[in-house]
C-alpha atoms as a PDB file:
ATOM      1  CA  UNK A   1      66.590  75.127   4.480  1.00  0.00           C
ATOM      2  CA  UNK A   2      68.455  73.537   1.647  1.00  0.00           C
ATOM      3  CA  UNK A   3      69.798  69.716   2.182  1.00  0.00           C
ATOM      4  CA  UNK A   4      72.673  70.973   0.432  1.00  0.00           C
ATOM      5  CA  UNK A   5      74.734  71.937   4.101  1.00  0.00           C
ATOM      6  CA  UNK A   6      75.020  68.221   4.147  1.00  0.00           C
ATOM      7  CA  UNK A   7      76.614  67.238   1.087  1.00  0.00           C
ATOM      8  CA  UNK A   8      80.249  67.403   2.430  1.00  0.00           C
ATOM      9  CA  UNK A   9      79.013  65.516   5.379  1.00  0.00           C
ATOM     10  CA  UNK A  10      77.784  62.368   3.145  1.00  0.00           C
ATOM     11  CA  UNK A  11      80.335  62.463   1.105  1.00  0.00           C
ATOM     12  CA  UNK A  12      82.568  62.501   4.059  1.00  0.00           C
ATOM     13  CA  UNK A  13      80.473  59.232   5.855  1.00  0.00           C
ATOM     14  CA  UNK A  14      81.116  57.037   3.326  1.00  0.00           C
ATOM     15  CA  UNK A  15      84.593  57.667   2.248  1.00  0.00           C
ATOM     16  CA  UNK A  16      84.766  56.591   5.979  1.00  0.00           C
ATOM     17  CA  UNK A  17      82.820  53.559   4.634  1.00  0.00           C
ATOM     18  CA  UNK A  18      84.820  52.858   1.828  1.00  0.00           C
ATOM     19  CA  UNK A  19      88.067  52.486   3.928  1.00  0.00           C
ATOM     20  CA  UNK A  20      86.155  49.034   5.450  1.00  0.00           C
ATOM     21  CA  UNK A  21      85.841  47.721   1.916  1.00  0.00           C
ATOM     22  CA  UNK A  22      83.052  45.911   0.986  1.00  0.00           C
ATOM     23  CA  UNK A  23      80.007  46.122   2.930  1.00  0.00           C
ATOM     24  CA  UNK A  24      77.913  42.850   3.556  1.00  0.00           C
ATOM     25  CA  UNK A  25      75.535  41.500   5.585  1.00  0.00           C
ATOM     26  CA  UNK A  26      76.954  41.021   9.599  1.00  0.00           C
ATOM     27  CA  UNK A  27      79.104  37.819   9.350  1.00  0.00           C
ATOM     28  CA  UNK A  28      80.733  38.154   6.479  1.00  0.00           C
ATOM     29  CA  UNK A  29      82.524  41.956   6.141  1.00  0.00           C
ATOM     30  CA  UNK A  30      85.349  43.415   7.473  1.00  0.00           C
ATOM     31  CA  UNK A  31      83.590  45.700   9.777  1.00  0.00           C
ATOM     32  CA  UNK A  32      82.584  42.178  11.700  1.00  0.00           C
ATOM     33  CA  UNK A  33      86.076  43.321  13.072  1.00  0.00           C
ATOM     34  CA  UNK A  34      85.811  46.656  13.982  1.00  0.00           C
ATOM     35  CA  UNK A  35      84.509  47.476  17.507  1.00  0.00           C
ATOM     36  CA  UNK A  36      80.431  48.141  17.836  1.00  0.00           C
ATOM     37  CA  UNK A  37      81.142  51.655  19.481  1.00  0.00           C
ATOM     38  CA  UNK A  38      83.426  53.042  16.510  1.00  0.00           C
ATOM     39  CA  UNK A  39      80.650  52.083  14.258  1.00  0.00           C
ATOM     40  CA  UNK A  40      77.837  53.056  16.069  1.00  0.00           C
ATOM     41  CA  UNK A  41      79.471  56.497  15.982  1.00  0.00           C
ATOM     42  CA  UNK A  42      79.364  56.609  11.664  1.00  0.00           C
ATOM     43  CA  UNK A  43      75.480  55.465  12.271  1.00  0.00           C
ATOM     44  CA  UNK A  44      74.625  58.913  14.632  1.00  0.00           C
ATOM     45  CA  UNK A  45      76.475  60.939  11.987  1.00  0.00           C
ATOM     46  CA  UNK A  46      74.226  59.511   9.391  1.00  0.00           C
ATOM     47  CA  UNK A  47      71.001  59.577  12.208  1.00  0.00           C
ATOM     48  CA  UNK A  48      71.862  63.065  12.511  1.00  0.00           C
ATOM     49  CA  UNK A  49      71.067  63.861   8.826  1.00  0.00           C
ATOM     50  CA  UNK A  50      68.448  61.659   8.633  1.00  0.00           C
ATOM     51  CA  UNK A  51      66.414  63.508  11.338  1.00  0.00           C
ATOM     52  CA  UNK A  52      67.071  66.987  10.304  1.00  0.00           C
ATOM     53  CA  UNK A  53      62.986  68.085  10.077  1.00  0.00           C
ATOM     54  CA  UNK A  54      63.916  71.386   9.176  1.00  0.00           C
ATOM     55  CA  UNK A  55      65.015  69.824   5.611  1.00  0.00           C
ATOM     56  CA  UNK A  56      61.254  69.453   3.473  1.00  0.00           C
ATOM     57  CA  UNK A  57      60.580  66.530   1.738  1.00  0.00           C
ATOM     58  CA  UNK A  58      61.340  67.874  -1.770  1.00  0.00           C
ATOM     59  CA  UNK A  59      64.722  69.096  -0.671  1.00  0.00           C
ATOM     60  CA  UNK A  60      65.554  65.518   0.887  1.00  0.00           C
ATOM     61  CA  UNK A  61      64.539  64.123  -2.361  1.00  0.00           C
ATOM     62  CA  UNK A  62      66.482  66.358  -4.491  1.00  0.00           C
ATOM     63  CA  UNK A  63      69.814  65.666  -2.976  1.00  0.00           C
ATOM     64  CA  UNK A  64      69.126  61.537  -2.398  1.00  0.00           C
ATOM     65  CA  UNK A  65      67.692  61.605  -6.357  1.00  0.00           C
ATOM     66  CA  UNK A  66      71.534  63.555  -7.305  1.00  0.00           C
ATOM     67  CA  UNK A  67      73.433  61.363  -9.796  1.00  0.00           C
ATOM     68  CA  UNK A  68      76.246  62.623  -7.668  1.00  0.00           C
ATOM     69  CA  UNK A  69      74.885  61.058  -4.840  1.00  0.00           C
ATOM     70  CA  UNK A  70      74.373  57.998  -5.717  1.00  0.00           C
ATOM     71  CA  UNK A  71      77.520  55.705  -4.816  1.00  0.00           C
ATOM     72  CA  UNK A  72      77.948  57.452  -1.211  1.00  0.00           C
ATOM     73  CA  UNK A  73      73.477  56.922  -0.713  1.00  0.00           C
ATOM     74  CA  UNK A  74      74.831  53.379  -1.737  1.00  0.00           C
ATOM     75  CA  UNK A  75      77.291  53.058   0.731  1.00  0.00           C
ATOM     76  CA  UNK A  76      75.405  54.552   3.160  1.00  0.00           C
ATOM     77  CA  UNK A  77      72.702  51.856   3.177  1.00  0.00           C
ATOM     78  CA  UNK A  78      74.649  48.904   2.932  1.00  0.00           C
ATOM     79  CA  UNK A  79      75.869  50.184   6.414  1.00  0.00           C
ATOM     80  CA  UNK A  80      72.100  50.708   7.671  1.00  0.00           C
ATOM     81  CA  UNK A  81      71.244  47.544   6.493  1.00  0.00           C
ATOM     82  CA  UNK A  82      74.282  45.466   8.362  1.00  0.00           C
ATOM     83  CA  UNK A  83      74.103  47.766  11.346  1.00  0.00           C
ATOM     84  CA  UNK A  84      70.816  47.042  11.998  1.00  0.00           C
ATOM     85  CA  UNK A  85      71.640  43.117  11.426  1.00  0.00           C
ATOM     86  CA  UNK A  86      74.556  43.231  13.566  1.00  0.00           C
ATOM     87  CA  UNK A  87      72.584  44.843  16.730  1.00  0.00           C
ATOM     88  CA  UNK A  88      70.340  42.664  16.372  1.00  0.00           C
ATOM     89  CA  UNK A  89      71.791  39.570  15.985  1.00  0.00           C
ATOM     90  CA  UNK A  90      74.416  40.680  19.016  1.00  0.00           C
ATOM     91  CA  UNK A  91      71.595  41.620  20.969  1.00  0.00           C
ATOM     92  CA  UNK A  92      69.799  38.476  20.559  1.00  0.00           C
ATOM     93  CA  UNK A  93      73.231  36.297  21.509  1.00  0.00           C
ATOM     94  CA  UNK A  94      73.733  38.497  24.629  1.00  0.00           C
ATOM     95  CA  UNK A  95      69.809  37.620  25.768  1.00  0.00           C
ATOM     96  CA  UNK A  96      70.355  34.025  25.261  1.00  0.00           C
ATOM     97  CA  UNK A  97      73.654  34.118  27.715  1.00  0.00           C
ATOM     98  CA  UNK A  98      71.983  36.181  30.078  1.00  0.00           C
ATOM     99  CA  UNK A  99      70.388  35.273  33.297  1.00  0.00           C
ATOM    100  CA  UNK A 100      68.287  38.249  32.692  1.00  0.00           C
ATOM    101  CA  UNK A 101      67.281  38.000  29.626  1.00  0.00           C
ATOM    102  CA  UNK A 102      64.358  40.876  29.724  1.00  0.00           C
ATOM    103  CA  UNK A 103      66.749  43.244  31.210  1.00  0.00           C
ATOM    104  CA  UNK A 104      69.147  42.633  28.138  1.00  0.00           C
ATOM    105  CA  UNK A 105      66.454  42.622  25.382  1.00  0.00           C
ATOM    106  CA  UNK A 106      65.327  46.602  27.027  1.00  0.00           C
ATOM    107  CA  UNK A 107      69.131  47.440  26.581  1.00  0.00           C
ATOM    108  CA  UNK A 108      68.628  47.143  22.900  1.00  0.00           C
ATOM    109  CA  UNK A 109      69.638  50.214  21.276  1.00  0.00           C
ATOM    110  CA  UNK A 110      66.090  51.036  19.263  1.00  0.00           C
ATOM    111  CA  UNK A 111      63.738  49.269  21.925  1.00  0.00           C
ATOM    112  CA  UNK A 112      62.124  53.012  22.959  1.00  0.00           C
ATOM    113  CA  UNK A 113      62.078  53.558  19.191  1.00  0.00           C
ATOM    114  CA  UNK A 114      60.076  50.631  18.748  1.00  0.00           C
ATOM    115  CA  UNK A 115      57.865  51.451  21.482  1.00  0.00           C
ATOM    116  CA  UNK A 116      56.885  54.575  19.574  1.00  0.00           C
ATOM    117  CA  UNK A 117      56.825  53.120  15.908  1.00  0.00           C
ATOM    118  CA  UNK A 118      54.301  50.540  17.323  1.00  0.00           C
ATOM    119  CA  UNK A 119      52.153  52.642  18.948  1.00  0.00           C
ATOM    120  CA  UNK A 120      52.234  55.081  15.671  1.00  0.00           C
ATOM    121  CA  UNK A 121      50.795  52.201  14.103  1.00  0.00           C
ATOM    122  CA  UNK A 122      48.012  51.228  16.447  1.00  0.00           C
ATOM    123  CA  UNK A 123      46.529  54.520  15.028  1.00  0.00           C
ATOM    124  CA  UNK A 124      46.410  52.852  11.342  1.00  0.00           C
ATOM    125  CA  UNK A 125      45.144  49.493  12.679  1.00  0.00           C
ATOM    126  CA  UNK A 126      43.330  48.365  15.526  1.00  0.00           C
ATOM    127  CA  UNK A 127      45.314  45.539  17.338  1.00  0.00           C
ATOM    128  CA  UNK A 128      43.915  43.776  20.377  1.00  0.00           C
ATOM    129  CA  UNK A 129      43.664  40.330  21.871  1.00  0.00           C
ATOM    130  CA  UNK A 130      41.771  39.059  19.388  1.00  0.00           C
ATOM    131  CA  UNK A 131      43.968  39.708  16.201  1.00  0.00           C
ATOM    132  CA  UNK A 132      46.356  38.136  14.957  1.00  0.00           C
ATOM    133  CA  UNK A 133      49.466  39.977  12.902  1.00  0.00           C
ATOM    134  CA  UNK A 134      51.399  38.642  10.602  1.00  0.00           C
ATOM    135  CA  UNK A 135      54.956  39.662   9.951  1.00  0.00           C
ATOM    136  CA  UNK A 136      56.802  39.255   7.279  1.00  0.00           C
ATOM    137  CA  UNK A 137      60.704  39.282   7.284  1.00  0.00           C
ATOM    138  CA  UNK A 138      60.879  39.207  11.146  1.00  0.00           C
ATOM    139  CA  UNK A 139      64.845  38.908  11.408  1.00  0.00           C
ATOM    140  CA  UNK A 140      66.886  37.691  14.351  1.00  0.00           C
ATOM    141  CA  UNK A 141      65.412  39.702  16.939  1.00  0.00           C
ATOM    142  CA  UNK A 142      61.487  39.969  16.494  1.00  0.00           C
ATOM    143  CA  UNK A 143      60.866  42.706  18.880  1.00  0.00           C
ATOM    144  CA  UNK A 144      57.819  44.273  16.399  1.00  0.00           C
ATOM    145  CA  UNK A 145      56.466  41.041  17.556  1.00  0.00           C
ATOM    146  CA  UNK A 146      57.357  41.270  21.326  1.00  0.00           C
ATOM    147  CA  UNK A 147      56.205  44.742  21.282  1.00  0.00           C
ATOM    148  CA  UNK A 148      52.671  43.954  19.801  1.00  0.00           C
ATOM    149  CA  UNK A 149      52.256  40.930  21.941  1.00  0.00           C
ATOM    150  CA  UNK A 150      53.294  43.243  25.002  1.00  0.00           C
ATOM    151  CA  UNK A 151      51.069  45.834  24.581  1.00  0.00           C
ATOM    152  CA  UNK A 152      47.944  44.599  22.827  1.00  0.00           C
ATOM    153  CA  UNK A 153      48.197  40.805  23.470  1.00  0.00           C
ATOM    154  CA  UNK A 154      48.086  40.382  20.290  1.00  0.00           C
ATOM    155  CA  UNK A 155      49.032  36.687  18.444  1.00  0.00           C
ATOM    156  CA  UNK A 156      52.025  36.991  16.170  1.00  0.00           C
ATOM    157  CA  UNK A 157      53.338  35.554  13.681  1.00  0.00           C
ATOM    158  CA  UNK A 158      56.527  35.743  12.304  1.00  0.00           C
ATOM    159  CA  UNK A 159      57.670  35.423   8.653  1.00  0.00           C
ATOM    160  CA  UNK A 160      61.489  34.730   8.005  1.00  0.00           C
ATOM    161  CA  UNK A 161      63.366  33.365   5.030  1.00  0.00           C
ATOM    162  CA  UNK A 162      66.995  32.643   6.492  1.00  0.00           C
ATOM    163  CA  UNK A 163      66.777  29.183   8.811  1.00  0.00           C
ATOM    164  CA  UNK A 164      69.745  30.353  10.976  1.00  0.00           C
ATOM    165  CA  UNK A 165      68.053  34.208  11.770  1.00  0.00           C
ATOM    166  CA  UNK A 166      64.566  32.177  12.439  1.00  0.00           C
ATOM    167  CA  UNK A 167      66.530  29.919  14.117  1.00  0.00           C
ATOM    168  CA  UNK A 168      67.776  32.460  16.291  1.00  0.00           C
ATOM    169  CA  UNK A 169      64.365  34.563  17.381  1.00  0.00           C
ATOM    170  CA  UNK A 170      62.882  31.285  17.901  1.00  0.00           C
ATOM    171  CA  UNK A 171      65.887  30.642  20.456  1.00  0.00           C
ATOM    172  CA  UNK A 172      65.172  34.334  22.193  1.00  0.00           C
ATOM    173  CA  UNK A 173      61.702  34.055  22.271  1.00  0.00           C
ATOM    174  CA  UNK A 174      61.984  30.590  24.190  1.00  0.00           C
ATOM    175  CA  UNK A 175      64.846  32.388  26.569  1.00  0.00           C
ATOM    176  CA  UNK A 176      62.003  35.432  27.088  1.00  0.00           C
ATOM    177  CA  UNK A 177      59.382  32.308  27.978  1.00  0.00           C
ATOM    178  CA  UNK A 178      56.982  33.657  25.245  1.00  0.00           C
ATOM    179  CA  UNK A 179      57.108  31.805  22.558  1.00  0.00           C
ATOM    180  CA  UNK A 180      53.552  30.721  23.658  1.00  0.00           C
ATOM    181  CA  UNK A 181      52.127  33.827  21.755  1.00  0.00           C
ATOM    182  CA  UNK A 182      54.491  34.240  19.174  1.00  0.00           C
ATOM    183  CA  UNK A 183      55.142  31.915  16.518  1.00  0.00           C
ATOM    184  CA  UNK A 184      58.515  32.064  14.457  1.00  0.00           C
ATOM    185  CA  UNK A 185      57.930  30.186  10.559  1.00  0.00           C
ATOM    186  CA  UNK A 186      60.601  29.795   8.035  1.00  0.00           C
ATOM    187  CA  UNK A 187      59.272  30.803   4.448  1.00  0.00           C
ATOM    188  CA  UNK A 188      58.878  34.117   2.305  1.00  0.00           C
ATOM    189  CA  UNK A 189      55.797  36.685   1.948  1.00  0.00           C
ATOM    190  CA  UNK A 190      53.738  33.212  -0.001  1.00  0.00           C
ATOM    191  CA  UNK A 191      53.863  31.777   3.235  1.00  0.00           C
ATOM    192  CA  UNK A 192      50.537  33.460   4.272  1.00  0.00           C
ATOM    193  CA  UNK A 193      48.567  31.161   2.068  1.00  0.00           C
ATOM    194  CA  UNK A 194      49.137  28.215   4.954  1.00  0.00           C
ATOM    195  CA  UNK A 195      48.100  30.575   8.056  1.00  0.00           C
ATOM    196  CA  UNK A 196      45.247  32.203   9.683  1.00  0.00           C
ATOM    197  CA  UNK A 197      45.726  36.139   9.641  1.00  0.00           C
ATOM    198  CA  UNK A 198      44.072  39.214  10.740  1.00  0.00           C
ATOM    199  CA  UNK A 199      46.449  41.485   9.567  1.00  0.00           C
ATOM    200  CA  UNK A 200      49.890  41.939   7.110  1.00  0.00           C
ATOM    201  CA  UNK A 201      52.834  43.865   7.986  1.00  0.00           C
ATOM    202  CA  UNK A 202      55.921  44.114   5.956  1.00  0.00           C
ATOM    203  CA  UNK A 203      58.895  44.668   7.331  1.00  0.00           C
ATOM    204  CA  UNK A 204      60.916  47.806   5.975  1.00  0.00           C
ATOM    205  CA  UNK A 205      64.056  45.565   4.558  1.00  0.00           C
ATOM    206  CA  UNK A 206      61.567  42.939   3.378  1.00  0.00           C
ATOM    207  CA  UNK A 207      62.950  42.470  -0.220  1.00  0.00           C
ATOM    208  CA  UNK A 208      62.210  42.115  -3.092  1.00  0.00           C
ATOM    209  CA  UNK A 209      59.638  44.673  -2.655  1.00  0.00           C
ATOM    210  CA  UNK A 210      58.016  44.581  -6.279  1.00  0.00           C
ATOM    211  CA  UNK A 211      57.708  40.549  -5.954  1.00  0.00           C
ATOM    212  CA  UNK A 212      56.546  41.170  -2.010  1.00  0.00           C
ATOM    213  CA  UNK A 213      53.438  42.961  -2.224  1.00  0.00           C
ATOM    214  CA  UNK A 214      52.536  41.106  -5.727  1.00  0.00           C
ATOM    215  CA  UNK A 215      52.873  37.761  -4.216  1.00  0.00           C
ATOM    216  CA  UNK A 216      50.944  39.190  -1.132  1.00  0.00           C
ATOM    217  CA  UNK A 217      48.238  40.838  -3.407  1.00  0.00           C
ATOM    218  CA  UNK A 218      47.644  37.472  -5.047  1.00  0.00           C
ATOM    219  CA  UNK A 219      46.710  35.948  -1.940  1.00  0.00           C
ATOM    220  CA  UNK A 220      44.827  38.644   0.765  1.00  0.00           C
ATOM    221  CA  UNK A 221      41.730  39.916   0.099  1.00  0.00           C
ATOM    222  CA  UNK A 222      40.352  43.740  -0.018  1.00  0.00           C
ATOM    223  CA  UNK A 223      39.355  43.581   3.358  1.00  0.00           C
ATOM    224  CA  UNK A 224      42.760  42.364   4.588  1.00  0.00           C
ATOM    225  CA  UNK A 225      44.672  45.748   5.957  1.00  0.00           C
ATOM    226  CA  UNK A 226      48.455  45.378   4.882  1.00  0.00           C
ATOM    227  CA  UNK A 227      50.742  47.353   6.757  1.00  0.00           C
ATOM    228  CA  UNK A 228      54.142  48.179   5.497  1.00  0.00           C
ATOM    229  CA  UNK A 229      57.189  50.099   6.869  1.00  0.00           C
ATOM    230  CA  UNK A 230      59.091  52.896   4.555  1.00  0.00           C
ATOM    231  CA  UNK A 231      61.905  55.759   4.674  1.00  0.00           C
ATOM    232  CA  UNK A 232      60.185  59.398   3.814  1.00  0.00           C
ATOM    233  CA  UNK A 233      61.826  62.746   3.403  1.00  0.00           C
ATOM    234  CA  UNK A 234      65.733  63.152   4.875  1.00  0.00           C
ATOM    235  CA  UNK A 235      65.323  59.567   6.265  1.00  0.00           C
ATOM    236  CA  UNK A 236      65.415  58.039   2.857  1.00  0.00           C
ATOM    237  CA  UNK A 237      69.413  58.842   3.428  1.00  0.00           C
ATOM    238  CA  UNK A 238      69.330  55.519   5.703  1.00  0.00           C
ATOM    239  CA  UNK A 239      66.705  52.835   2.903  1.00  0.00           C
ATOM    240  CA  UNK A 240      65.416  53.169  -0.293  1.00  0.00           C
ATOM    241  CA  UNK A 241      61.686  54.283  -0.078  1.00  0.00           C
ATOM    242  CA  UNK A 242      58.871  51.822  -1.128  1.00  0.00           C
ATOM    243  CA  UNK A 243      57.409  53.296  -4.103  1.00  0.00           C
ATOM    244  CA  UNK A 244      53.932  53.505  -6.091  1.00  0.00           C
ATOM    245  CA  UNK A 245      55.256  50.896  -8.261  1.00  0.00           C
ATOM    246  CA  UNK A 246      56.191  48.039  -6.162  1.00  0.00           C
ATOM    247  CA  UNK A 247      53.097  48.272  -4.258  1.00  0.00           C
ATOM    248  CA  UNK A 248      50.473  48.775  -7.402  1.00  0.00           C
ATOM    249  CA  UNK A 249      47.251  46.733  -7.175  1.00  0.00           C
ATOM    250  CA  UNK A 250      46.814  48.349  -3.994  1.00  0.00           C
ATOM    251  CA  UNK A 251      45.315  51.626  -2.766  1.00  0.00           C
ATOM    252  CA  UNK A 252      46.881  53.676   0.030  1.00  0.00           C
ATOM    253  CA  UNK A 253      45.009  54.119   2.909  1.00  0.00           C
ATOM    254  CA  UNK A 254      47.099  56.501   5.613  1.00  0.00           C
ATOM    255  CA  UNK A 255      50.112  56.955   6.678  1.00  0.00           C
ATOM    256  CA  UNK A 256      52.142  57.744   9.741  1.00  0.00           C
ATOM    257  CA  UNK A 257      55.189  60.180   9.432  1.00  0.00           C
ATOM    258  CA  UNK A 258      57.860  59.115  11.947  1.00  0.00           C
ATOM    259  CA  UNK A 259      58.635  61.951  15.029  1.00  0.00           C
ATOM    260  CA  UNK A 260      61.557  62.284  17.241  1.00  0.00           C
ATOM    261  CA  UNK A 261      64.236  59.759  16.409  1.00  0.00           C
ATOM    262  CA  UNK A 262      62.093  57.320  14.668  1.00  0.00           C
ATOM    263  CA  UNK A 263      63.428  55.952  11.523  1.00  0.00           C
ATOM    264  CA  UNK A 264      60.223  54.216   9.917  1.00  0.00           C
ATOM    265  CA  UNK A 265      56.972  55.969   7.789  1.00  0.00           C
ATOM    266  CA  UNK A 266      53.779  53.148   8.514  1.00  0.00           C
ATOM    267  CA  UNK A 267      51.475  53.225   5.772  1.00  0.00           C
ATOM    268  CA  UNK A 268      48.464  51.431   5.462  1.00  0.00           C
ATOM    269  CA  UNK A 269      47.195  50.015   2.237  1.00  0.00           C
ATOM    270  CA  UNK A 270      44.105  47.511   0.954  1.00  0.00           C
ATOM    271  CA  UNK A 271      44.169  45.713  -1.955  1.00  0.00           C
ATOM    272  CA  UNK A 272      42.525  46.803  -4.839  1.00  0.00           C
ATOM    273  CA  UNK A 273      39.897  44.498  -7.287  1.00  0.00           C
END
């Protein structure tokens, strides 16, 4: 089926956008004023799209790759990008107010999504007890980390290059009583040098990707598995995908496609010598 039936529909979403003017990160854009529900609505429109399965990968890619496209696909993620940032960072507020702060952390909008994604990705990896994951650009709420920790006791380790957002998750984690486990350090992807790892992941708005996985290549060895997180197909709507460029000196391993209303591809890759 041709992507095509959507083109109105994008086109549509972001002069929606447009009308909040310029799109930041959460704390600093007009939408910061505009209530959570009314936007949440313009992100299922776009989910919508995004998970249309019907639409094959080389019909996704020739409407995103459209010159025409290209300011609304813009607009379109900016919005993913401080959507996700807002939830997250509202969601990790609400836990550290709460006097159940579990019970507010499952209330968060992707959690079951996450649930999946991870579990995707224990089929690329094997996680257990006795590894410990590394992730890099682990944002306000690190619930890849939770989630890991939860379900394969793994040791975590999170990467994050803002002081206030690390600031933050290490405040949540101490409200969830398990920072114990999981270990919140300010610093980018170079980080890694000063830590004991078992195994890379890179977050999916971990940028700049090019200088990412070079920086990460320098230091790793073949052995090391690096995870990373991507947009494939109709989903690439919401990110821009990782490509074969920003992640050369490395050779693909697997990947996961995403099902139901998962949003991430997992792919595994190994460094190259």
């Amino acid at each position: 089926m041709s992507c095509y039936k959507y083109w109105g529909k994008i086109e549509e979403i972001a002069n929606a956008l447009e009308e909040y003017g310029d799109i930041e990160k959460y704390g600093d854009c007009e939408l910061d004023h505009v209530e959570l529900e009314n936007i949440l609505k313009l992100l299922d429109e776009v989910e919508i799209i995004a998970h249309d399965n019907i639409i094959d990968f080389d019909s996704a890619k020739h409407i995103l790759d459209d010159p025409k496209m290209n300011k609304a696909l813009q607009l379109i993620r900016k919005f993913y990008v401080y959507i996700g940032a807002r939830l997250e960072t509202e969601n990790a507020k609400r836990i550290l107010k709460s006097e159940n702060p579990k019970k507010i952390l499952e209330s968060f909008k992707f959690f079951d999504r996450y649930e999946g994604l991870i579990k995707n990705e224990s089929q690329l990896v094997r996680f257990d007890e006795n590894k410990k994951i590394v992730f890099i650009g682990s944002g306000p709420l690190p619930l890849t980390l939770i989630m890991f920790n939860k379900i394969f006791k793994s040791k975590c380790i999170g990467i994050e290059v803002d002081e206030e957002t690390a600031k933050l998750s290490k405040e949540v984690l101490k409200k969830l009583n398990i920072k114990k486990d999981i270990e919140i350090l300010v610093g980018d992807e170079k980080t890694i040098k000063e830590i004991d790892y078992d195994i890379i992941m890179v977050a999916a708005l971990a940028e700049p990707k090019e200088r990412v996985f070079a920086n990460i290549w320098e230091i790793v060895n073949e052995k090391t598995p690096v995870l990373y997180r991507t947009y494939t197909g109709m989903r690439a709507i919401l990110y821009s995908p990782v490509t074969e460029k920003e992640t050369r000196g490395f050779h693909k391993e697997v990947m996961i496609l995403p099902t139901g209303n998962i949003n991430n591809t997992s792919v595994l890759i190994r460094k190259i010598i």
